[in-house]
PDB file of N, CA and C in Angstrom:
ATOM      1  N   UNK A   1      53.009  25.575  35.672  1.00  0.00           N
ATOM      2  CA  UNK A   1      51.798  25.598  36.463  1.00  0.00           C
ATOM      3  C   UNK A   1      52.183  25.388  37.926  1.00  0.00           C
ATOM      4  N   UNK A   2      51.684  26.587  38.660  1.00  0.00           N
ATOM      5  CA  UNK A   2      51.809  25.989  40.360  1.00  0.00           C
ATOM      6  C   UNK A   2      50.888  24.816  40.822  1.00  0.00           C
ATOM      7  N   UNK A   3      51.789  24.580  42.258  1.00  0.00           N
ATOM      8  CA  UNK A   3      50.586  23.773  42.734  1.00  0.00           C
ATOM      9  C   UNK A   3      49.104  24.414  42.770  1.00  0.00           C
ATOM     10  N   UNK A   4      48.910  25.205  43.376  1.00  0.00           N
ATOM     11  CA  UNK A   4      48.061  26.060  43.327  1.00  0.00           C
ATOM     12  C   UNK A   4      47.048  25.954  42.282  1.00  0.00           C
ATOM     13  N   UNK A   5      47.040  26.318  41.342  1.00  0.00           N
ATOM     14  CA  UNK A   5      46.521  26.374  40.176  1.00  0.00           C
ATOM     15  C   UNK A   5      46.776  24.579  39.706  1.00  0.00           C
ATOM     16  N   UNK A   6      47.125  23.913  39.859  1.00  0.00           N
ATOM     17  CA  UNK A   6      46.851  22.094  39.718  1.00  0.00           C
ATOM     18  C   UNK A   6      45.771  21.653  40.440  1.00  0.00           C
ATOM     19  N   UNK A   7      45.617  22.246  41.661  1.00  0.00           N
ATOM     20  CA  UNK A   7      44.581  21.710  42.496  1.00  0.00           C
ATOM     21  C   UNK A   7      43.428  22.731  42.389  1.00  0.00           C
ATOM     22  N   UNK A   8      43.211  23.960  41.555  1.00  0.00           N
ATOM     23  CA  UNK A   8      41.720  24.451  41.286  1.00  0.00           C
ATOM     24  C   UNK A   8      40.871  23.347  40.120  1.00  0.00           C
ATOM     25  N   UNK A   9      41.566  22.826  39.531  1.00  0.00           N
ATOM     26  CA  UNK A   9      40.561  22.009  38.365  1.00  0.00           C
ATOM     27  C   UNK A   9      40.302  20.663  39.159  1.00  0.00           C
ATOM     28  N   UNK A  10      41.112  19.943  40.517  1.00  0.00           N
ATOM     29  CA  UNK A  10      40.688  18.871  40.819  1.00  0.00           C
ATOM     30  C   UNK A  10      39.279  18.652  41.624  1.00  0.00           C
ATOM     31  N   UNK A  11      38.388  19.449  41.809  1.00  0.00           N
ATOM     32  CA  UNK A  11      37.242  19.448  41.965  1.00  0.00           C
ATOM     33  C   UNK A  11      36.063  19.278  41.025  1.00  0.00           C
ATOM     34  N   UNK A  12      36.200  19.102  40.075  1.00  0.00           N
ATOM     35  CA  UNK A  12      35.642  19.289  38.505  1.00  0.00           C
ATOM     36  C   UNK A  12      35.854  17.905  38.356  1.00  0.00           C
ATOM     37  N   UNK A  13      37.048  17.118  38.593  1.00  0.00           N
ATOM     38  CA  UNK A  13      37.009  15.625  38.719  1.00  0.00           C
ATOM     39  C   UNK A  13      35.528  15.472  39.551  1.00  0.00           C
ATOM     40  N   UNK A  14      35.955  15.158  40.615  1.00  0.00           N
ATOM     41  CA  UNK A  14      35.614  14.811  41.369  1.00  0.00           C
ATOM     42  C   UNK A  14      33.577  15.002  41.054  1.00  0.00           C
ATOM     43  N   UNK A  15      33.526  16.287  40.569  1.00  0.00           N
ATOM     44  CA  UNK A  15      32.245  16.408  40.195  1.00  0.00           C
ATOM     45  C   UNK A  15      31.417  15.696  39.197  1.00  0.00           C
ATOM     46  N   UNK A  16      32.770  15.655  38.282  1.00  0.00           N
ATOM     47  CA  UNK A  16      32.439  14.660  36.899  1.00  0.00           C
ATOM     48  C   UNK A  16      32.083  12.909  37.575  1.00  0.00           C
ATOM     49  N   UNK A  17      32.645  13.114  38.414  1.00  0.00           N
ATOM     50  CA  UNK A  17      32.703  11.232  38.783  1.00  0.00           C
ATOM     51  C   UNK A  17      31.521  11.272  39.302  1.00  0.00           C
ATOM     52  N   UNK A  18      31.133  12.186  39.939  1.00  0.00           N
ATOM     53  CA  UNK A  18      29.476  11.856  40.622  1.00  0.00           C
ATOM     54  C   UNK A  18      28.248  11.866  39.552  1.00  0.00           C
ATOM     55  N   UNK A  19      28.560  12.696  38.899  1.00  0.00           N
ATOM     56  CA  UNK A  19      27.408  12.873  37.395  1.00  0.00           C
ATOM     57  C   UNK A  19      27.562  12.069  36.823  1.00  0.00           C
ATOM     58  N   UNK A  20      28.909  11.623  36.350  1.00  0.00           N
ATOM     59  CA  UNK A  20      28.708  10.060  35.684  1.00  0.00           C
ATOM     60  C   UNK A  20      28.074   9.166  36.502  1.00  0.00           C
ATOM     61  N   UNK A  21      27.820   8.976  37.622  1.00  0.00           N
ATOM     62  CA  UNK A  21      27.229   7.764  38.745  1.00  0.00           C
ATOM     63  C   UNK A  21      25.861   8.246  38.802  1.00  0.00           C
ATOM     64  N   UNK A  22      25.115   9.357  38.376  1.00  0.00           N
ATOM     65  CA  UNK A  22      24.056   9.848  38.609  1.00  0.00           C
ATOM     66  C   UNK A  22      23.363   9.246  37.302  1.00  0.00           C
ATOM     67  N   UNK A  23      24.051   9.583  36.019  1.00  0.00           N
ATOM     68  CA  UNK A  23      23.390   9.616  34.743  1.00  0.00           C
ATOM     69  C   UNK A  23      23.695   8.136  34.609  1.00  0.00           C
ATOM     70  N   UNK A  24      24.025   7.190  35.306  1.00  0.00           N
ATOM     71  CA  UNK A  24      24.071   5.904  35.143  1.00  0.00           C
ATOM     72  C   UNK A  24      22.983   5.306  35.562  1.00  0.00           C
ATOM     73  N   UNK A  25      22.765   5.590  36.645  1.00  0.00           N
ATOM     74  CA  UNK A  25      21.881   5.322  37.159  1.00  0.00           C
ATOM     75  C   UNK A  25      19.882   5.802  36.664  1.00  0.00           C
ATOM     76  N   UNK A  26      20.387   7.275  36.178  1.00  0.00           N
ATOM     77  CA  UNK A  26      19.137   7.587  35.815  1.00  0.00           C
ATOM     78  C   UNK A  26      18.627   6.675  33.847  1.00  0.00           C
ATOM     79  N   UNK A  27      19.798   6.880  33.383  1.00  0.00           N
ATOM     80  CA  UNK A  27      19.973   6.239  32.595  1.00  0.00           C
ATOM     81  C   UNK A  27      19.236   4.699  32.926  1.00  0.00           C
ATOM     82  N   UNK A  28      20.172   3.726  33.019  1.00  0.00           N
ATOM     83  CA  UNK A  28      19.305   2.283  33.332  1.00  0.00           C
ATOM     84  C   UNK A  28      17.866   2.083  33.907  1.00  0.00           C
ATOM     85  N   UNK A  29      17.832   3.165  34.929  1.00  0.00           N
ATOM     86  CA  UNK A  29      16.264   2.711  35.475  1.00  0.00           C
ATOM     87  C   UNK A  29      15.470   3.432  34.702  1.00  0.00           C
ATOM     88  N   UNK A  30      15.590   4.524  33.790  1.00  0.00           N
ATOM     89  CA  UNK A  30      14.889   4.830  32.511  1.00  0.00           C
ATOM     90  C   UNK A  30      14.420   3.849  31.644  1.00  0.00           C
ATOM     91  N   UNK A  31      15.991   3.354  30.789  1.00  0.00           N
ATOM     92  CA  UNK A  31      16.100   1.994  30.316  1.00  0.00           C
ATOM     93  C   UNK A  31      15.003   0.740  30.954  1.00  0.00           C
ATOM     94  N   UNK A  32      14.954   0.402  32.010  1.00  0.00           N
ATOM     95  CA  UNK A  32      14.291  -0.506  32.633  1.00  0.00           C
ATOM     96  C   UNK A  32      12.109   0.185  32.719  1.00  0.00           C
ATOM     97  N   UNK A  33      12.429   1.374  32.931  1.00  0.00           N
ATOM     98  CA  UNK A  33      10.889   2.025  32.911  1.00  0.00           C
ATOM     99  C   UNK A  33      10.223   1.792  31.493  1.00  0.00           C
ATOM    100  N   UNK A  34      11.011   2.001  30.386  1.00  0.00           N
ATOM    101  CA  UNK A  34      10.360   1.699  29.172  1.00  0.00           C
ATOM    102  C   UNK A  34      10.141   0.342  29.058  1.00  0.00           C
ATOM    103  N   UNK A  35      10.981  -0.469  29.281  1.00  0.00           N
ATOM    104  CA  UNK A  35      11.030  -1.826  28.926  1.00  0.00           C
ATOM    105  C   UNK A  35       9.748  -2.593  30.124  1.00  0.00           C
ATOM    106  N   UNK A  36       9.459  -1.859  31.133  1.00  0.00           N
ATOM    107  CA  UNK A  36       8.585  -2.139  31.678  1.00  0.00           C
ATOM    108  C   UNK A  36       7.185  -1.617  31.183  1.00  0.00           C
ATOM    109  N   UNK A  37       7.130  -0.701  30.678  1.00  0.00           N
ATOM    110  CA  UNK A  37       6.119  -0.435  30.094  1.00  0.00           C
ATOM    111  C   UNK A  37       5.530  -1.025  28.789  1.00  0.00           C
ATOM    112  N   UNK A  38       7.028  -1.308  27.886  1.00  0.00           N
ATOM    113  CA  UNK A  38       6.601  -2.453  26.858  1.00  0.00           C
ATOM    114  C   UNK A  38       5.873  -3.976  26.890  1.00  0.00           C
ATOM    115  N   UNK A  39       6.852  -4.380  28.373  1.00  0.00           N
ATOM    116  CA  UNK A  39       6.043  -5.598  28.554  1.00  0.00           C
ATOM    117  C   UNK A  39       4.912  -5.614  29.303  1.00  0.00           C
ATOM    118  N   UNK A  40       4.489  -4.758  29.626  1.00  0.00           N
ATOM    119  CA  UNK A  40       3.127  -4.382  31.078  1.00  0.00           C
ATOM    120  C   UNK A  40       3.404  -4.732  32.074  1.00  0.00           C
ATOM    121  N   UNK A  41       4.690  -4.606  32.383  1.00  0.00           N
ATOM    122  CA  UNK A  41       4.972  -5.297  33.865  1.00  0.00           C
ATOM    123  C   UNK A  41       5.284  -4.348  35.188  1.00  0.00           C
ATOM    124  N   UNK A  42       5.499  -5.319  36.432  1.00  0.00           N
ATOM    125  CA  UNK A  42       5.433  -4.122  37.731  1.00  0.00           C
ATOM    126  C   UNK A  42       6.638  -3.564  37.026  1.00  0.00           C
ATOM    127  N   UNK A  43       7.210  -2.516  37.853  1.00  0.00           N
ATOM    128  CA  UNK A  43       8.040  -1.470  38.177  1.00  0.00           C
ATOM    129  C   UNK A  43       9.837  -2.630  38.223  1.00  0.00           C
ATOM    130  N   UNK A  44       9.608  -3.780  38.169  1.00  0.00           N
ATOM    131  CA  UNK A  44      10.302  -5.064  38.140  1.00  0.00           C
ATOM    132  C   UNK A  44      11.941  -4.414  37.508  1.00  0.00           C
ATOM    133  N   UNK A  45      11.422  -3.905  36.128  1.00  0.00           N
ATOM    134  CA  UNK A  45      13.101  -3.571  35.253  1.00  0.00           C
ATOM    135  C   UNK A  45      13.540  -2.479  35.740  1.00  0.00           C
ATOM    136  N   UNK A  46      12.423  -1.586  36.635  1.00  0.00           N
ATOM    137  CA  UNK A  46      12.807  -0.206  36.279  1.00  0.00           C
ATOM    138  C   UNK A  46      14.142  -0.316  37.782  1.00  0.00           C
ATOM    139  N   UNK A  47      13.389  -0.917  38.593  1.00  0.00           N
ATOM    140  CA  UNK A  47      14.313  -1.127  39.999  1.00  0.00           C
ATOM    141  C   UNK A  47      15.622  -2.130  39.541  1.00  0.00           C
ATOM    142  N   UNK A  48      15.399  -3.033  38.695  1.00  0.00           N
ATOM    143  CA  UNK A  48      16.578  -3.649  38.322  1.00  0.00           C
ATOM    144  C   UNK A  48      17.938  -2.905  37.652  1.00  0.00           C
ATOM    145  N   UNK A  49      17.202  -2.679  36.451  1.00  0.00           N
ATOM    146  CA  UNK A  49      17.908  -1.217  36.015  1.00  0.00           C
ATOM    147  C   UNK A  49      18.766  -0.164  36.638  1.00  0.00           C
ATOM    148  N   UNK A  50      18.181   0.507  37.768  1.00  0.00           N
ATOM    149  CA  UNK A  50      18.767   1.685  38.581  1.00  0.00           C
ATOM    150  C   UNK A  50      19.734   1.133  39.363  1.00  0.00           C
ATOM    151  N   UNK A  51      19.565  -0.428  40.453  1.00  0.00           N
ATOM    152  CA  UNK A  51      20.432  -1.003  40.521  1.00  0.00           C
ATOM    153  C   UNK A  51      22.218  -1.288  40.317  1.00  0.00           C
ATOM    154  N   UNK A  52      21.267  -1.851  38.242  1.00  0.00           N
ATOM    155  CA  UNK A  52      22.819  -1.877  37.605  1.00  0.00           C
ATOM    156  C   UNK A  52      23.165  -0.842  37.085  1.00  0.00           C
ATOM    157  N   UNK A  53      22.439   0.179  37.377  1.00  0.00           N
ATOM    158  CA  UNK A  53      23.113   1.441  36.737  1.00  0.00           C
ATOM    159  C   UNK A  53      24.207   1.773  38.041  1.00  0.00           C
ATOM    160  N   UNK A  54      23.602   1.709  39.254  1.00  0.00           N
ATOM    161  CA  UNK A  54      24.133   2.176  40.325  1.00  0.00           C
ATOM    162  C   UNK A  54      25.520   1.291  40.692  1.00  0.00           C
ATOM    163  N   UNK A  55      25.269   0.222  40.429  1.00  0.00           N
ATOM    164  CA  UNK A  55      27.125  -0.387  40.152  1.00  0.00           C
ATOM    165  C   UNK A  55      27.760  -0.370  38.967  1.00  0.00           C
ATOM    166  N   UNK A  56      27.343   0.163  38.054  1.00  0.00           N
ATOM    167  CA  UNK A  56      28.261   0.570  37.023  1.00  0.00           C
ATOM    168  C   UNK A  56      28.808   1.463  36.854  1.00  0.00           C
ATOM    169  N   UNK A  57      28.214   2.950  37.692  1.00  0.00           N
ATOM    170  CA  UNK A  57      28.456   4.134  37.812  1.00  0.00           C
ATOM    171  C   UNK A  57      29.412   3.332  39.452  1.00  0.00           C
ATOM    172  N   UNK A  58      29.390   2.917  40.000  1.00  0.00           N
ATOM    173  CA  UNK A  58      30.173   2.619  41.087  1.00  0.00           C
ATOM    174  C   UNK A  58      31.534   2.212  40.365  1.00  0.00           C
ATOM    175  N   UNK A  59      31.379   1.010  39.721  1.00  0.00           N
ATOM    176  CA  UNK A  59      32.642   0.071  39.114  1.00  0.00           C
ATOM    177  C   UNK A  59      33.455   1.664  38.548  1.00  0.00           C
ATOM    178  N   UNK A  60      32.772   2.508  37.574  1.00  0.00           N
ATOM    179  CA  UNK A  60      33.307   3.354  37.070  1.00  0.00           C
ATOM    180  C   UNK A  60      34.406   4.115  38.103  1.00  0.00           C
ATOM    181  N   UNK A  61      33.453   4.425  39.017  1.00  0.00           N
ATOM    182  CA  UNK A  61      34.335   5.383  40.191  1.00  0.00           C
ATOM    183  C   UNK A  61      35.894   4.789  40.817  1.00  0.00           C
ATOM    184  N   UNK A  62      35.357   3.394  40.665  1.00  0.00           N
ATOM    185  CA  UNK A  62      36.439   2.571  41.375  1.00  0.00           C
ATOM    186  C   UNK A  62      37.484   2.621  40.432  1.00  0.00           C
ATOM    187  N   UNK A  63      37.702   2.455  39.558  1.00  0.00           N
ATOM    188  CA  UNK A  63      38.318   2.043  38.222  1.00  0.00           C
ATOM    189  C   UNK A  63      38.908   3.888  38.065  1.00  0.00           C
ATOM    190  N   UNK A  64      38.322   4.725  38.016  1.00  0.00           N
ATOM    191  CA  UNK A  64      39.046   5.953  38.119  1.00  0.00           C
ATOM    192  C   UNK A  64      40.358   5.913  38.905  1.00  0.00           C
ATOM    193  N   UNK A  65      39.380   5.770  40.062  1.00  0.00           N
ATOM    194  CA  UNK A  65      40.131   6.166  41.473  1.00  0.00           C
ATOM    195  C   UNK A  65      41.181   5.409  41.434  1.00  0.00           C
ATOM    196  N   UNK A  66      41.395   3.785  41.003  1.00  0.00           N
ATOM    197  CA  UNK A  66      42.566   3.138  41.110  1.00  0.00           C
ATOM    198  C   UNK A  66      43.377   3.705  40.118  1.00  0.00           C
ATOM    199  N   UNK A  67      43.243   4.220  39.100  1.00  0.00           N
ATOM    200  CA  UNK A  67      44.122   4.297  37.875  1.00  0.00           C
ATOM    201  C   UNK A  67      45.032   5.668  38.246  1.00  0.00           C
ATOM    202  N   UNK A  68      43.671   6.727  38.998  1.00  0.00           N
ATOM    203  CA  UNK A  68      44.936   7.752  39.574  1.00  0.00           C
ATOM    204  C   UNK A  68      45.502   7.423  40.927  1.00  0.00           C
ATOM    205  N   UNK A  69      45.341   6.832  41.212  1.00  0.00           N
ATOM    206  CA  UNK A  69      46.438   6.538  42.538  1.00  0.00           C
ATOM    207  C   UNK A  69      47.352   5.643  42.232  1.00  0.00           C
ATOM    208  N   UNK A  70      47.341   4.863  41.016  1.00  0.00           N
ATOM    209  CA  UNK A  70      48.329   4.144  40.583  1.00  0.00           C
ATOM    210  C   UNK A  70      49.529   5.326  40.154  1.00  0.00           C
ATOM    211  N   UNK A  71      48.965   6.220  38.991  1.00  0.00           N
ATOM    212  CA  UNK A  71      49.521   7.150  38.281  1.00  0.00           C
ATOM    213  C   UNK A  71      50.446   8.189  39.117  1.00  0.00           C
ATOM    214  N   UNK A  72      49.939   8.162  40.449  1.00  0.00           N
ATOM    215  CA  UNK A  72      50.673   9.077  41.641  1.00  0.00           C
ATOM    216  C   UNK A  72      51.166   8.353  42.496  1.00  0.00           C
ATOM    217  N   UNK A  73      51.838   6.617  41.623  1.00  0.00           N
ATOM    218  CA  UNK A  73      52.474   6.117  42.027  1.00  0.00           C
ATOM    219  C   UNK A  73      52.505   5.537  43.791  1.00  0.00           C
ATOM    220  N   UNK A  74      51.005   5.250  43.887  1.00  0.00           N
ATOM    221  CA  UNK A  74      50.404   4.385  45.021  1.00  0.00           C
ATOM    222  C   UNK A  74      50.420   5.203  45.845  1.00  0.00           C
ATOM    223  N   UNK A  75      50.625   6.885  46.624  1.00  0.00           N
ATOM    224  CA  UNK A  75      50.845   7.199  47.150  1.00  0.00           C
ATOM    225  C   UNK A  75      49.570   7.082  48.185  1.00  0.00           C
ATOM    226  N   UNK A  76      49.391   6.733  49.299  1.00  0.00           N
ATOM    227  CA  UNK A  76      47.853   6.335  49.900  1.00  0.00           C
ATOM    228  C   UNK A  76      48.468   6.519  51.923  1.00  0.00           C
ATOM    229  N   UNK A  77      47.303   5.911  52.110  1.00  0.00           N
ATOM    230  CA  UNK A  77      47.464   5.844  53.863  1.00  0.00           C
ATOM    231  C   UNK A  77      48.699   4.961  54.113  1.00  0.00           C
ATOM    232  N   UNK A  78      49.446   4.651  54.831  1.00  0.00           N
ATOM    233  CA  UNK A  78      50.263   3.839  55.031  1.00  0.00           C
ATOM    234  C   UNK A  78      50.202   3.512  56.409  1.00  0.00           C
ATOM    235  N   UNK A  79      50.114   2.203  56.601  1.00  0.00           N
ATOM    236  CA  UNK A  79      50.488   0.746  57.408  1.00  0.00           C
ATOM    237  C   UNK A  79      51.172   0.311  58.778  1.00  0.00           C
ATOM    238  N   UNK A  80      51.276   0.454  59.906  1.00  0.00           N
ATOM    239  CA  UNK A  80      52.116   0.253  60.600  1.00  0.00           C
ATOM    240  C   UNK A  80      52.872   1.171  60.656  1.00  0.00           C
ATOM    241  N   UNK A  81      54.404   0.803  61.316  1.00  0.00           N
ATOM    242  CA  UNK A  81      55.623   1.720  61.478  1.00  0.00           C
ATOM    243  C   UNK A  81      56.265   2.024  60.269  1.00  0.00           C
ATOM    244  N   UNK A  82      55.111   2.248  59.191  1.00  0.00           N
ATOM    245  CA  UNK A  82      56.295   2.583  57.881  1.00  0.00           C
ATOM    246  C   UNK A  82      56.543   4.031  57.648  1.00  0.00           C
TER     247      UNK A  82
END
């Protein structure tokens, strides 16, 4: 495989990581809309919900992102005169 052709599928990452952060989010404050509707209450779970959906779909992103930059062996911005 060329480089070339390595870097056409890395956009498809990148797409996947946002849809997972989307459906997390829509997910929980769903989660939280029913449960608000069960108990008759304000809009209280549904905003709580979207919230923790929205840092879990975050934590997720983070937790990607470190594992491949570990895997490509830290390669990142670098520091001073190094």
């Amino acid at each position: 495989m060329t480089p070339v052709q390595k870097d056409e599928g890395s956009g498809y990452e990148y797409f996947g990581m946002s849809l997972n952060f989307a459906i997390a989010i829509l997910l929980f404050g769903a989660g939280g809309w029913f449960l608000d509707g069960w108990l008759h209450t304000v809009p209280l779970f549904a905003i709580v919900g979207a919230f923790v959906g929205g840092f879990a779909g975050f934590m997720s992103i983070y937790y990607r992102v470190k594992r491949d930059t570990a895997a490509k062996g830290g390669e990142g911005r670098r520091r001073g005169g190094e």
